[in-house]
C-alpha atoms as a PDB file:
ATOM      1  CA  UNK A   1      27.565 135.218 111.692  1.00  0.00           C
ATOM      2  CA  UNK A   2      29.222 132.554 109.987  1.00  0.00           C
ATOM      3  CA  UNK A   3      29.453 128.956 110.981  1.00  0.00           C
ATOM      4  CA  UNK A   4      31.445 126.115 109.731  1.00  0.00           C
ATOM      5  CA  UNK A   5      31.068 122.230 111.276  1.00  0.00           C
ATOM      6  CA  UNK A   6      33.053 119.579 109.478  1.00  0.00           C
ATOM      7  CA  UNK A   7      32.292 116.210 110.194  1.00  0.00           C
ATOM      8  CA  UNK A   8      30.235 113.022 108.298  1.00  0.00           C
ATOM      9  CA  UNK A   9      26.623 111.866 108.034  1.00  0.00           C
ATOM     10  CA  UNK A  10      26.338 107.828 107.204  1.00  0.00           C
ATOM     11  CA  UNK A  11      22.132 106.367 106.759  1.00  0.00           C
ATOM     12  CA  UNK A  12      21.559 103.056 105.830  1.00  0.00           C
ATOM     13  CA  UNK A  13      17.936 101.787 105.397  1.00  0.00           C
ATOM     14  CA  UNK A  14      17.259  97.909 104.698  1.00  0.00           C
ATOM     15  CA  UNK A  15      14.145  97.191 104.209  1.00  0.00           C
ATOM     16  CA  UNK A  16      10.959  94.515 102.344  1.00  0.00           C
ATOM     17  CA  UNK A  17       7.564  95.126 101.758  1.00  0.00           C
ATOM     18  CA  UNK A  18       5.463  92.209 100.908  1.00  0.00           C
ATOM     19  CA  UNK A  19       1.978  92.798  99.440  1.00  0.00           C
ATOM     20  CA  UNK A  20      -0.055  89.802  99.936  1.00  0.00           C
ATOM     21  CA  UNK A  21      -3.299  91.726  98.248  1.00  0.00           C
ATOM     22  CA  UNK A  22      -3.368  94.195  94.919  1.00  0.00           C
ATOM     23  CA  UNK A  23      -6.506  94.121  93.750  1.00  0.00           C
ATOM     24  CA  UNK A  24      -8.750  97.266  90.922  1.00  0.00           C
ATOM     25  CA  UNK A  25     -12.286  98.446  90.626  1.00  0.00           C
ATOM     26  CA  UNK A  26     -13.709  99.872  88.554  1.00  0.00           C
ATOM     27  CA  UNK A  27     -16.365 102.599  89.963  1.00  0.00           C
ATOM     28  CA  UNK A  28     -17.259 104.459  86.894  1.00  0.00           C
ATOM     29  CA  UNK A  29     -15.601 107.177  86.213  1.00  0.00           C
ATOM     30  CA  UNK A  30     -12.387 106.588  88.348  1.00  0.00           C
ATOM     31  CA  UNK A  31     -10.294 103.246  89.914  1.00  0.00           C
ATOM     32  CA  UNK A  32      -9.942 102.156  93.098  1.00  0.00           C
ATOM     33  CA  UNK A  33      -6.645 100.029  94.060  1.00  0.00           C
ATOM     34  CA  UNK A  34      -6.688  99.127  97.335  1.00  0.00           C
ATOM     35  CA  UNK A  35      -3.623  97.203  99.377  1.00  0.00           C
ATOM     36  CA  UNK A  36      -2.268  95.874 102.009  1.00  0.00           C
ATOM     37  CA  UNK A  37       0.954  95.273 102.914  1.00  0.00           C
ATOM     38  CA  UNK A  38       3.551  94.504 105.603  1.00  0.00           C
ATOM     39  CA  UNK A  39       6.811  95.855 106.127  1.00  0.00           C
ATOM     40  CA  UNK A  40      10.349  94.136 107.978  1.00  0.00           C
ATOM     41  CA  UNK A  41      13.446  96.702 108.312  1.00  0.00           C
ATOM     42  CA  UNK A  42      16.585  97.682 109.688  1.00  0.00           C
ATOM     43  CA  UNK A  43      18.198 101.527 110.011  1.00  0.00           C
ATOM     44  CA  UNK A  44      21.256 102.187 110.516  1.00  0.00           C
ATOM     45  CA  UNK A  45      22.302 106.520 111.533  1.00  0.00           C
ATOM     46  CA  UNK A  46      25.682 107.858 112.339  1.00  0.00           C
ATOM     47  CA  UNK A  47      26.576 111.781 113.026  1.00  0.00           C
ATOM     48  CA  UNK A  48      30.555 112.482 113.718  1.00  0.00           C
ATOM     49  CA  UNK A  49      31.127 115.393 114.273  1.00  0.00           C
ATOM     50  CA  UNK A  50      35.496 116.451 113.757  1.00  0.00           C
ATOM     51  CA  UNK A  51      35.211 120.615 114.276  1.00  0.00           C
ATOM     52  CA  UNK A  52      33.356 123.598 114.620  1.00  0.00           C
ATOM     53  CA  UNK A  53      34.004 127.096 113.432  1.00  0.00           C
ATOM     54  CA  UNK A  54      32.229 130.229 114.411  1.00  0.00           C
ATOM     55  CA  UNK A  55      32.478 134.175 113.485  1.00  0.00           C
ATOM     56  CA  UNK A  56      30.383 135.934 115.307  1.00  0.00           C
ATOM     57  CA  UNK A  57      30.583 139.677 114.610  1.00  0.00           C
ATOM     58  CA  UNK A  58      34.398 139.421 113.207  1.00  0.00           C
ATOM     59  CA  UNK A  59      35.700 137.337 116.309  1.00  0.00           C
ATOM     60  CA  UNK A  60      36.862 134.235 115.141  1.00  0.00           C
ATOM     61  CA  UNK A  61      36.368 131.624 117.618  1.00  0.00           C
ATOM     62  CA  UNK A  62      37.287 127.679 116.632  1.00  0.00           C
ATOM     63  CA  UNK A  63      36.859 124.741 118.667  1.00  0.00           C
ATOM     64  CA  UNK A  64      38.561 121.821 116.954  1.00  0.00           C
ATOM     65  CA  UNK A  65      38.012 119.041 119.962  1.00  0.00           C
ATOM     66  CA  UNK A  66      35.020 119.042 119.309  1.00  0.00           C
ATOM     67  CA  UNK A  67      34.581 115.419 118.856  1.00  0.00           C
ATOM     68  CA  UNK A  68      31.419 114.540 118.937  1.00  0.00           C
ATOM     69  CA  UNK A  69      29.597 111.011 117.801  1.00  0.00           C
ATOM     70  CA  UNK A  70      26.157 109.978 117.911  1.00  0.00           C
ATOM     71  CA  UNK A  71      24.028 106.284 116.055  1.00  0.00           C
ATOM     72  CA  UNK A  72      20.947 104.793 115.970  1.00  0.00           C
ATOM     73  CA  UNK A  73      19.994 101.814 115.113  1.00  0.00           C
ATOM     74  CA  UNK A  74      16.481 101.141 114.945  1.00  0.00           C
ATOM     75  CA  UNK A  75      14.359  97.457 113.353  1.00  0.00           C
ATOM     76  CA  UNK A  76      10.817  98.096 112.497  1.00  0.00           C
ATOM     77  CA  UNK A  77       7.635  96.261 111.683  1.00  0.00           C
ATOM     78  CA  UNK A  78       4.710  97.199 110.453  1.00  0.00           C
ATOM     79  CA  UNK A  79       1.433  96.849 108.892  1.00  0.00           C
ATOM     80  CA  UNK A  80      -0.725  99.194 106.625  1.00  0.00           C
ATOM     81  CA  UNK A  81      -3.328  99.842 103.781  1.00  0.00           C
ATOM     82  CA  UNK A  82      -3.127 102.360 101.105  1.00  0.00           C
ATOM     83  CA  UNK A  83      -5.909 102.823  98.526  1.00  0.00           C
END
């Protein structure tokens, strides 16, 4: 089987992460860091899709209207804590 698409893949990610808190202690032998933060961001997917090509078992079979587009576009928010 062989198969062939031609077409584009665009991602943008925007994006800030503020970190109001960075703090290290000392617990002997090993270091603790722990943080929070916040994060504020925008994504940005698009999938276009031009042609497809398939050979399955030597019979070559093309579809070239196979236009085809798909985005997202997703803003996020959100809080955490790492240590």
């Amino acid at each position: 089987m062989d198969l062939k698409v031609d077409g584009h893949f665009q991602k943008y990610d925007f994006g800030i992460r503020f970190q109001p808190l960075e703090v290290d202690y000392q617990l002997g032998w090993f270091t603790i860091s722990p943080r929070f933060y916040a994060t504020l961001g925008y994504r940005y997917t698009a999938w276009d899709l031009d042609d497809i090509h398939i050979d399955i078992s030597g019979m070559n079979i093309s579809s070239e209207s196979a236009d085809f587009s798909m985005n997202s576009k997703v803003g996020y928010f959100g809080v955490g804590y790492s240590f």
